[in-house]
Protein backbone atom coordinates (compact mmCIF):
# COMPACT_ATOMS: atom_id res chain seq x y z
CA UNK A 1 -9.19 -17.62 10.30
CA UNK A 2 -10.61 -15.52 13.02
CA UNK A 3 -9.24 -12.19 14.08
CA UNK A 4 -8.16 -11.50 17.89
CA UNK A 5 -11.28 -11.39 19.35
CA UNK A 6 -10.08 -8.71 21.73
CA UNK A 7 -10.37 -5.86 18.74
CA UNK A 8 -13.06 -7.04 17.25
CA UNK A 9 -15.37 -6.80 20.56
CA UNK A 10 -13.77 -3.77 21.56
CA UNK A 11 -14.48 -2.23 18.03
CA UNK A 12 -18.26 -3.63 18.52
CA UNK A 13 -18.68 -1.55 21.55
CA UNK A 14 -17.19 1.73 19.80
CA UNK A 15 -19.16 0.95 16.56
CA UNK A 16 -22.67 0.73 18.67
CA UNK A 17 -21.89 3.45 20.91
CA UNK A 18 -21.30 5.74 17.36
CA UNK A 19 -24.12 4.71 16.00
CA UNK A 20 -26.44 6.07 18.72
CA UNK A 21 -24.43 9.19 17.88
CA UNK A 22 -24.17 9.81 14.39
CA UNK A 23 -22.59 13.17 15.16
CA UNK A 24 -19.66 12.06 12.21
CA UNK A 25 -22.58 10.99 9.75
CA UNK A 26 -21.03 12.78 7.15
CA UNK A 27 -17.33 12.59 7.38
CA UNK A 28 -16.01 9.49 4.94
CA UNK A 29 -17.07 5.88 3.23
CA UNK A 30 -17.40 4.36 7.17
CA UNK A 31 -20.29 6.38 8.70
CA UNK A 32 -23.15 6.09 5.68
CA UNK A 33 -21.79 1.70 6.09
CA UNK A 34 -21.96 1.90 9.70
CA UNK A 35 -25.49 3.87 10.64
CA UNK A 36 -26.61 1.09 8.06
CA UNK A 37 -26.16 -1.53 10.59
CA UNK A 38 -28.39 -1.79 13.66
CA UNK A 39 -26.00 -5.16 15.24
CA UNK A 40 -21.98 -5.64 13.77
CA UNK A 41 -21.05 -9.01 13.09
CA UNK A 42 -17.24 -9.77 12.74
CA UNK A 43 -17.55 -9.38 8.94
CA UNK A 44 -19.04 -6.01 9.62
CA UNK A 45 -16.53 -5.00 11.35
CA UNK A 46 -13.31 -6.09 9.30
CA UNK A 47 -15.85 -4.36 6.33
CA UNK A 48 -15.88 -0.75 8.38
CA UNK A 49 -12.20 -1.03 8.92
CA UNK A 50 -11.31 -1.15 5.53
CA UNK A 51 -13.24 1.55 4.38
CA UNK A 52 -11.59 3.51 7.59
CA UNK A 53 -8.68 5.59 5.70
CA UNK A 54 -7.24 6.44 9.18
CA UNK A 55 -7.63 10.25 8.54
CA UNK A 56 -8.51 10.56 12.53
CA UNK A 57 -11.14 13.53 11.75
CA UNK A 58 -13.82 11.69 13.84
CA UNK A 59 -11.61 11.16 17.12
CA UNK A 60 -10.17 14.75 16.68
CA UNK A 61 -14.80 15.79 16.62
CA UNK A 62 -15.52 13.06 18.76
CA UNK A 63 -17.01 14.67 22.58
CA UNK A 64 -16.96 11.07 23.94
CA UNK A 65 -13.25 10.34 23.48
CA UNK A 66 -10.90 10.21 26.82
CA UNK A 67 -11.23 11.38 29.84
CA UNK A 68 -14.77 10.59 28.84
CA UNK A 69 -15.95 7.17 30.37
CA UNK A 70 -16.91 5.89 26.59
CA UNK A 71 -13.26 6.53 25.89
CA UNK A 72 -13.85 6.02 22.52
CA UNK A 73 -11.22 6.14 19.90
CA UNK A 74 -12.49 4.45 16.75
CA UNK A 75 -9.84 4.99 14.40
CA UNK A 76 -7.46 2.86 16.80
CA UNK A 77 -10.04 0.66 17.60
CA UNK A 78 -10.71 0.39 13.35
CA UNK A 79 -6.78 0.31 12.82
CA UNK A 80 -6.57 -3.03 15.01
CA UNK A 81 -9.00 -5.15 13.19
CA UNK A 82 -7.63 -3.48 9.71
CA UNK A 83 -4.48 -4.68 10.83
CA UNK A 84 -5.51 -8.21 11.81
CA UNK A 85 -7.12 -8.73 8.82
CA UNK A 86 -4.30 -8.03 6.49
CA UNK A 87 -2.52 -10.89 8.94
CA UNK A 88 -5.15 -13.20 8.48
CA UNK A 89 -6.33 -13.24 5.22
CA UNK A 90 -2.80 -13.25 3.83
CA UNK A 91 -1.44 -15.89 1.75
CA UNK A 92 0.49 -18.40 3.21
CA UNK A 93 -0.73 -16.38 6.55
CA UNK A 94 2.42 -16.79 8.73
CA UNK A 95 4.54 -14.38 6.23
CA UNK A 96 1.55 -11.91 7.07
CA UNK A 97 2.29 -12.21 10.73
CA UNK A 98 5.99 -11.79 10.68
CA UNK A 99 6.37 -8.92 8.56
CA UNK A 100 3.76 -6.74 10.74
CA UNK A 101 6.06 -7.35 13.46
CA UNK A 102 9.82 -7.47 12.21
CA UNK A 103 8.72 -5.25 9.02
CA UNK A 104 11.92 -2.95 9.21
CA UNK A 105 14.16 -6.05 9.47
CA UNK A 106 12.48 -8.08 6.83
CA UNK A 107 12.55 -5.41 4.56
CA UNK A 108 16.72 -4.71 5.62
CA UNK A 109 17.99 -8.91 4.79
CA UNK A 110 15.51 -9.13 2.01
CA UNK A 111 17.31 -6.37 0.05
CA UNK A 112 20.63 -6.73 1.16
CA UNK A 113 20.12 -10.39 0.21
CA UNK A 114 18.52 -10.52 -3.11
CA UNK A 115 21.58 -7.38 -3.88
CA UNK A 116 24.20 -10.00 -3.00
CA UNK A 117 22.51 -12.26 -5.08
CA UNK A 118 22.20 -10.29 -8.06
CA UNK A 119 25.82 -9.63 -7.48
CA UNK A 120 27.17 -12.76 -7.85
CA UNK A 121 24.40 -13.49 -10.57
CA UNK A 122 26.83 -11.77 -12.95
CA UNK A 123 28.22 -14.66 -14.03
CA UNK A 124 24.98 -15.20 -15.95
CA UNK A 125 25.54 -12.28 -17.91
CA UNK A 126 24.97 -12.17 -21.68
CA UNK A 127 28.22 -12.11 -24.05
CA UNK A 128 28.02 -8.18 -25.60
CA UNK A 129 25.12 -7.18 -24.20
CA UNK A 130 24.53 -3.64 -23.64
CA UNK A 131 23.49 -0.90 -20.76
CA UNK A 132 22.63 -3.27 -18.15
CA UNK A 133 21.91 -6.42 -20.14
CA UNK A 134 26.23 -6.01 -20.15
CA UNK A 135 25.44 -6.36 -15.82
CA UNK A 136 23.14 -9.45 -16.08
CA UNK A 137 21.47 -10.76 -19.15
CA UNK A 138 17.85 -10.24 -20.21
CA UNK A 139 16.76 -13.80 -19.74
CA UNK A 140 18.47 -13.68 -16.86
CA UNK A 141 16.28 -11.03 -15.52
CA UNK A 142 13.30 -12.45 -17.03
CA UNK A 143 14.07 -15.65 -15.13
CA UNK A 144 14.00 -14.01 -11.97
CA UNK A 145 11.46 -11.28 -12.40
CA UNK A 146 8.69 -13.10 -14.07
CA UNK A 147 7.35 -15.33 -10.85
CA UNK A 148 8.69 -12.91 -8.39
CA UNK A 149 5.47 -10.37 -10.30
CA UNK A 150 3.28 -13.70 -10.66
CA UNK A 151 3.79 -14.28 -6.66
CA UNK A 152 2.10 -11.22 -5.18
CA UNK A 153 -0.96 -11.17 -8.01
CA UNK A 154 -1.90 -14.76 -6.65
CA UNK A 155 -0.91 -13.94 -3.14
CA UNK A 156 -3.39 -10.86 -3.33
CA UNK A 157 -6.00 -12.57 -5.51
CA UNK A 158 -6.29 -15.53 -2.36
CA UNK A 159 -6.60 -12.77 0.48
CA UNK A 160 -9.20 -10.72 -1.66
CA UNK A 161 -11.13 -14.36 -2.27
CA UNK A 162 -11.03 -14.53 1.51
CA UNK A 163 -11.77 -11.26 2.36
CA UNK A 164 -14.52 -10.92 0.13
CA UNK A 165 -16.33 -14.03 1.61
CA UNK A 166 -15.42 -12.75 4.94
CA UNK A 167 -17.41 -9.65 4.53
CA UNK A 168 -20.02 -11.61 2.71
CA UNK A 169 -19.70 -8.98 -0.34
CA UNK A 170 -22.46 -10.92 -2.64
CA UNK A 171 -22.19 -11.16 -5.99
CA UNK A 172 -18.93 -9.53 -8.19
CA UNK A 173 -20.23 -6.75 -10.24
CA UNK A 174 -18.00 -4.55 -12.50
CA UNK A 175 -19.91 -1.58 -11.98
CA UNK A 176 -19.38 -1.04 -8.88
CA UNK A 177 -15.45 -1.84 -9.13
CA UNK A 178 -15.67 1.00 -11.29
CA UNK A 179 -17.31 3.35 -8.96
CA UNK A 180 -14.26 2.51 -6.06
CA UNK A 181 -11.58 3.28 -8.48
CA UNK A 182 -12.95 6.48 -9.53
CA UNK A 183 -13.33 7.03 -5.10
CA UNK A 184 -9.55 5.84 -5.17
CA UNK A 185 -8.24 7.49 -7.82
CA UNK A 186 -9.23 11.36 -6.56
CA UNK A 187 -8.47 9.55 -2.82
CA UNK A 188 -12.10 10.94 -1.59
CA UNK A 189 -12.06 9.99 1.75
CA UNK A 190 -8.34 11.71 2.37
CA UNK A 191 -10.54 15.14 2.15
CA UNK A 192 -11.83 15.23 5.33
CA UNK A 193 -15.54 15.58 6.83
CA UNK A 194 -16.46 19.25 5.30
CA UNK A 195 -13.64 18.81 2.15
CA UNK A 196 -11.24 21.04 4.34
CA UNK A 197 -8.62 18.09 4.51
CA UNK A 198 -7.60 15.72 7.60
CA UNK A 199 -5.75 16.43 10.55
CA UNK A 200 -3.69 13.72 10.52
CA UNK A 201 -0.92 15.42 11.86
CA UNK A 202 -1.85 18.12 14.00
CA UNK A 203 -5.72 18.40 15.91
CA UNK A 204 -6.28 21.51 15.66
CA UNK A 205 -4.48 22.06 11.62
CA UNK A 206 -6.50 20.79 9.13
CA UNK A 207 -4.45 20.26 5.57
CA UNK A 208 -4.55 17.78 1.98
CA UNK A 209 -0.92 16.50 2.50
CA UNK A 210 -1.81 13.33 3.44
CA UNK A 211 -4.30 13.21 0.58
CA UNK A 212 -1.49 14.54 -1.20
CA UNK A 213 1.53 12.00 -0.35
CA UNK A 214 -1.07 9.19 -0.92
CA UNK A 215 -1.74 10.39 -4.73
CA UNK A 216 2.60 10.94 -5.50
CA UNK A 217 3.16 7.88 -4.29
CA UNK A 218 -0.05 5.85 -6.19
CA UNK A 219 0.78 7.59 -9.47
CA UNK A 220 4.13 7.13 -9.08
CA UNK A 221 4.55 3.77 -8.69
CA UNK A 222 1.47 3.05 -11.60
CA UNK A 223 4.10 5.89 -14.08
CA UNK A 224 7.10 3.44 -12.68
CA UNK A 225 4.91 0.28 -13.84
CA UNK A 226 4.04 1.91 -17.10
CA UNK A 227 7.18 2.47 -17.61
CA UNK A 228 8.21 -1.25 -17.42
CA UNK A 229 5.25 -1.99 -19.47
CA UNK A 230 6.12 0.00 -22.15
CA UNK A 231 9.99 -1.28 -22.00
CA UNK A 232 8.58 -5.01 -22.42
CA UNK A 233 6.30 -3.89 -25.42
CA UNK A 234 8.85 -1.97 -27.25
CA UNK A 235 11.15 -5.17 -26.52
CA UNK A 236 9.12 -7.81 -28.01
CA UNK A 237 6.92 -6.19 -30.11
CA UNK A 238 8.59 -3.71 -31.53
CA UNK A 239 12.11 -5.12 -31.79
CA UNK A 240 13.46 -2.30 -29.62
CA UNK A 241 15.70 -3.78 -27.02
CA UNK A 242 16.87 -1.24 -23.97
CA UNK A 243 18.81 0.99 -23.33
CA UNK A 244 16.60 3.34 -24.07
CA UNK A 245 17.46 7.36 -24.54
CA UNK A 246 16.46 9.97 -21.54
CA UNK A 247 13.77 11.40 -24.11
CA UNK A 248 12.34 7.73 -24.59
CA UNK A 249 8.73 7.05 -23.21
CA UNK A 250 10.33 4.32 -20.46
CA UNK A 251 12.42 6.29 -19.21
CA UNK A 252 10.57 9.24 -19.29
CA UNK A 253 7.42 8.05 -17.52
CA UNK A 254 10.11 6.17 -14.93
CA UNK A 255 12.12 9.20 -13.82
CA UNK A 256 8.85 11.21 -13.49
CA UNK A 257 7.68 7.97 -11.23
CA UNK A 258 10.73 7.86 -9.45
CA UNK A 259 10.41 11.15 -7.98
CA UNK A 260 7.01 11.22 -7.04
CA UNK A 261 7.77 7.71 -5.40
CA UNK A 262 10.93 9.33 -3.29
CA UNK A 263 8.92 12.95 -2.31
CA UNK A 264 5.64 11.29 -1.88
CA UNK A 265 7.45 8.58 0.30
CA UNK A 266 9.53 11.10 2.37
CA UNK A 267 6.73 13.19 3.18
CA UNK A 268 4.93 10.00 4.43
CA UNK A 269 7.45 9.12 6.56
CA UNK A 270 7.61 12.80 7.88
CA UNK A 271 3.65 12.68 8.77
CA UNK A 272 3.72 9.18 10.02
CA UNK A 273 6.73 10.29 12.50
CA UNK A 274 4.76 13.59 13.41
CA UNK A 275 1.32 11.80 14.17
CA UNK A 276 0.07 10.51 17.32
CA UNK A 277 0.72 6.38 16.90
CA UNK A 278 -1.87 6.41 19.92
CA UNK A 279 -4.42 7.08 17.15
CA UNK A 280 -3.73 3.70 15.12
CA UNK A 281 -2.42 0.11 14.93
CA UNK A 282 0.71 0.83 17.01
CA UNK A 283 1.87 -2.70 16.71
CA UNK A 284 2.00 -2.20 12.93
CA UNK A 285 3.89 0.99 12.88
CA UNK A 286 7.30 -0.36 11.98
CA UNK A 287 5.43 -2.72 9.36
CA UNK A 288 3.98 0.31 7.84
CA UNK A 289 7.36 2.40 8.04
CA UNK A 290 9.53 -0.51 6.65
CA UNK A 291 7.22 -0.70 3.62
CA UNK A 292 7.14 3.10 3.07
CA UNK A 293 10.99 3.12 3.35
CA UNK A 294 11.41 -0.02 1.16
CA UNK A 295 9.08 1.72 -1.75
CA UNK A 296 11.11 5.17 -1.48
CA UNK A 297 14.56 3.31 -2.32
CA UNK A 298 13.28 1.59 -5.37
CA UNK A 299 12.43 5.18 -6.25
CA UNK A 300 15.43 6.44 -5.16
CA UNK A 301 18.22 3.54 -6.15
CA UNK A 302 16.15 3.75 -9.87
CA UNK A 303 16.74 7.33 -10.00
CA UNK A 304 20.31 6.81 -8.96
CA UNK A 305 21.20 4.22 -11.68
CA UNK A 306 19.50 6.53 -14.53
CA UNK A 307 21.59 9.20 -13.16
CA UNK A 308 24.94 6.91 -12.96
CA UNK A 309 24.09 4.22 -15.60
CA UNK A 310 27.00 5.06 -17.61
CA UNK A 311 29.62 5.16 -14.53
CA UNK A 312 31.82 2.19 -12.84
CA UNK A 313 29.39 2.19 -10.28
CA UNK A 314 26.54 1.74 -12.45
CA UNK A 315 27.22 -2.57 -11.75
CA UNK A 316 26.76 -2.00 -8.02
CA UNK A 317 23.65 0.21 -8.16
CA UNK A 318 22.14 -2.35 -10.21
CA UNK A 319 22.42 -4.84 -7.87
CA UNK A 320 21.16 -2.94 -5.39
CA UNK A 321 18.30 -1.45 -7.39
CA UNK A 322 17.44 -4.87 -8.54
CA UNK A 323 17.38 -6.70 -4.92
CA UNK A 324 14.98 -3.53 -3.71
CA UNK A 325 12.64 -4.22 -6.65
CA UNK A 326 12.33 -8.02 -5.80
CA UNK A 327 12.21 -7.48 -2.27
CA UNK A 328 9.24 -4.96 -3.00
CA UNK A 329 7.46 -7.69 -5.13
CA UNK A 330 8.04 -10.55 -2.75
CA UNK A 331 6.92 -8.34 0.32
CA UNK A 332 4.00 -6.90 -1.23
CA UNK A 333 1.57 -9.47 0.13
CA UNK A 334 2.18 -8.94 3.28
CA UNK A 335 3.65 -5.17 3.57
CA UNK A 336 1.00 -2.09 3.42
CA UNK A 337 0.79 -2.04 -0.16
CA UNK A 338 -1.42 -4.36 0.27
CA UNK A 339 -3.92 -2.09 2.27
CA UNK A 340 -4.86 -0.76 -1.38
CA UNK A 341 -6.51 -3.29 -2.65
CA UNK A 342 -8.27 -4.31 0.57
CA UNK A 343 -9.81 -1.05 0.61
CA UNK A 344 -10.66 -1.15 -3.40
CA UNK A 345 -12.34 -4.58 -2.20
CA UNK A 346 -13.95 -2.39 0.65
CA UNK A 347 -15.47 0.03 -1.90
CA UNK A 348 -16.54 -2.18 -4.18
CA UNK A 349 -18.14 -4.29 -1.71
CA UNK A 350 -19.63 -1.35 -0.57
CA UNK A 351 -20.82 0.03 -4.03
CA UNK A 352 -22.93 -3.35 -4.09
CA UNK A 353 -24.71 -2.47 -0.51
CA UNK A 354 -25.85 0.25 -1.86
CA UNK A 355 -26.86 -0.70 -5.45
């Protein structure tokens, strides 16, 4: 498993040539890691680049970047062997690959597939069931559902394994898991050098939107999973089979989800479209765009079968809903969700360097 060894000496060179520098000492998780380091081995490297958040503050302060003969751009450079690394350390690696380069398509036939599916799957549906158990039955859904969530946490758990012994992280301490999700929960290193925000978008405009987007979208999906989680302990707990009323808790804590998911995810797509690609992994972009796209409609097709779950149509958007949701799951190995917990392996990892 070794990444193209094109970035990774290309990063080396940028890496040494900012730590002579040290002008950007201050700006986020990857300078304090990388001033640490007097020589970069690969590990160091893929380490730095998942720490990198891609907020582009240091090329945008940078006096060495092009027409400069350094020609440094480090966030690119970063982005590359971020970007390889997902690829590599993904499990089985080859679905890695091919979703960071036919992302958009993947993402397209998955849903349109597993909708078809669920379509036809109505046969299986229960005798008097109710809402959508009427659609396809609970075990049915259970059936179906239950490995497709089971996948992705093993799929993640073997690329985490893998990155964690590529970076040579040392020993597994709670602690300091602790001390990356409080970093990722306020998204720290989204605020920019002097707090002021990134200019993601725009050099010489410094704003929190990114920072922003980043949070609607994390807490809405974890107020979309809550949501479910609550659903399956009312179920078999408390006897309380769905549908549940608008004022319940699921359905409450999914339509707030839902919408974050669709504005945060629109307003991604807006900055990633406004942004210079020059400044990351521009092989990846349609990767990263199908996966943003992919998350907004199981927002959005949720949201829609709340809103229409007692129409005609209400078979239909189920389908649909139901083939984005299992596309999601399947995909999320390999698709930029998974950047989240390579960089919540990044901060713990480097929680532990620091002791």
């Amino acid at each position: 498993m070794q990444i193209q060894t094109d970035f990774l000496e290309e990063a080396r060179r940028q890496a040494e040539i900012c730590n002579a520098c040290r002008y950007c000492e201050g700006y986020c998780s990857v300078f304090p890691a990388l001033h640490a380091e007097r020589a970069f081995s690969d590990g160091d490297l893929t380490q730095l680049a998942n720490l990198c958040h891609n907020c582009r503050g240091c090329y945008y302060a940078c006096q060495y970047t092009a027409p400069h003969e350094f020609d440094l751009n480090l966030p690119q450079a970063l982005a590359n062997v971020r970007q390889d690394s997902w690829e590599e350390l993904a499990f089985p690696r080859a679905a890695g690959k091919a979703f960071q380069k036919n992302g958009v398509l993947i993402a397209i036939v998955t849903v349109i597939g597993f909708a078809l599916l669920f379509w036809a799957a109505r046969a299986l549906s229960s005798a008097g069931g109710e809402g959508f158990y009427a659609v396809l039955s609970h075990n049915a859904m259970v059936a179906i559902f239950l490995p497709a969530f089971l996948f992705p946490l093993f799929s993640i758990a073997v690329s985490l394994r893998r990155y964690w012994r590529r970076v040579d992280a040392g020993p597994f301490e709670p602690a300091h898991l602790v001390k990356a999700l409080k970093q990722a929960a306020n998204m720290r290193n989204l605020k920019g050098g002097h707090g002021d925000g990134c200019n993601f978008e725009d050099e010489d405009r410094f704003t929190h939107a990114r920072r922003a987007v980043h949070q609607a979208v994390m807490y809405g999906f974890l107020l979309c999973f809550a949501s479910t989680s609550v659903a399956t302990v009312m179920h078999y707990v408390f006897n309380m089979p769905a549908p549940y009323g608008l004022l319940s808790l699921p359905k409450l804590l999914g339509v707030s989800g839902g919408l974050l998911l669709v504005v945060g995810c629109f307003e991604m797509i807006r900055l990633k479209l406004r942004s210079d690609r020059s400044l990351g992994a521009t092989a990846a972009f349609g990767g990263e765009m199908a996966f943003v796209g992919l998350l907004g409609f199981v927002g959005f097709s949720g949201l829609a079968l709340y809103a229409l779950g007692q129409t005609t149509v209400m078979p239909t958007l189920l389908a649909i809903h139901l083939g984005a949701v299992l596309a999601f799951f399947l995909l999320t190995p390999f698709s930029k969700m998974a950047h989240g917990f390579y960089r919540l392996a990044a901060l713990t990892a480097e929680a532990g360097r620091k002791g």
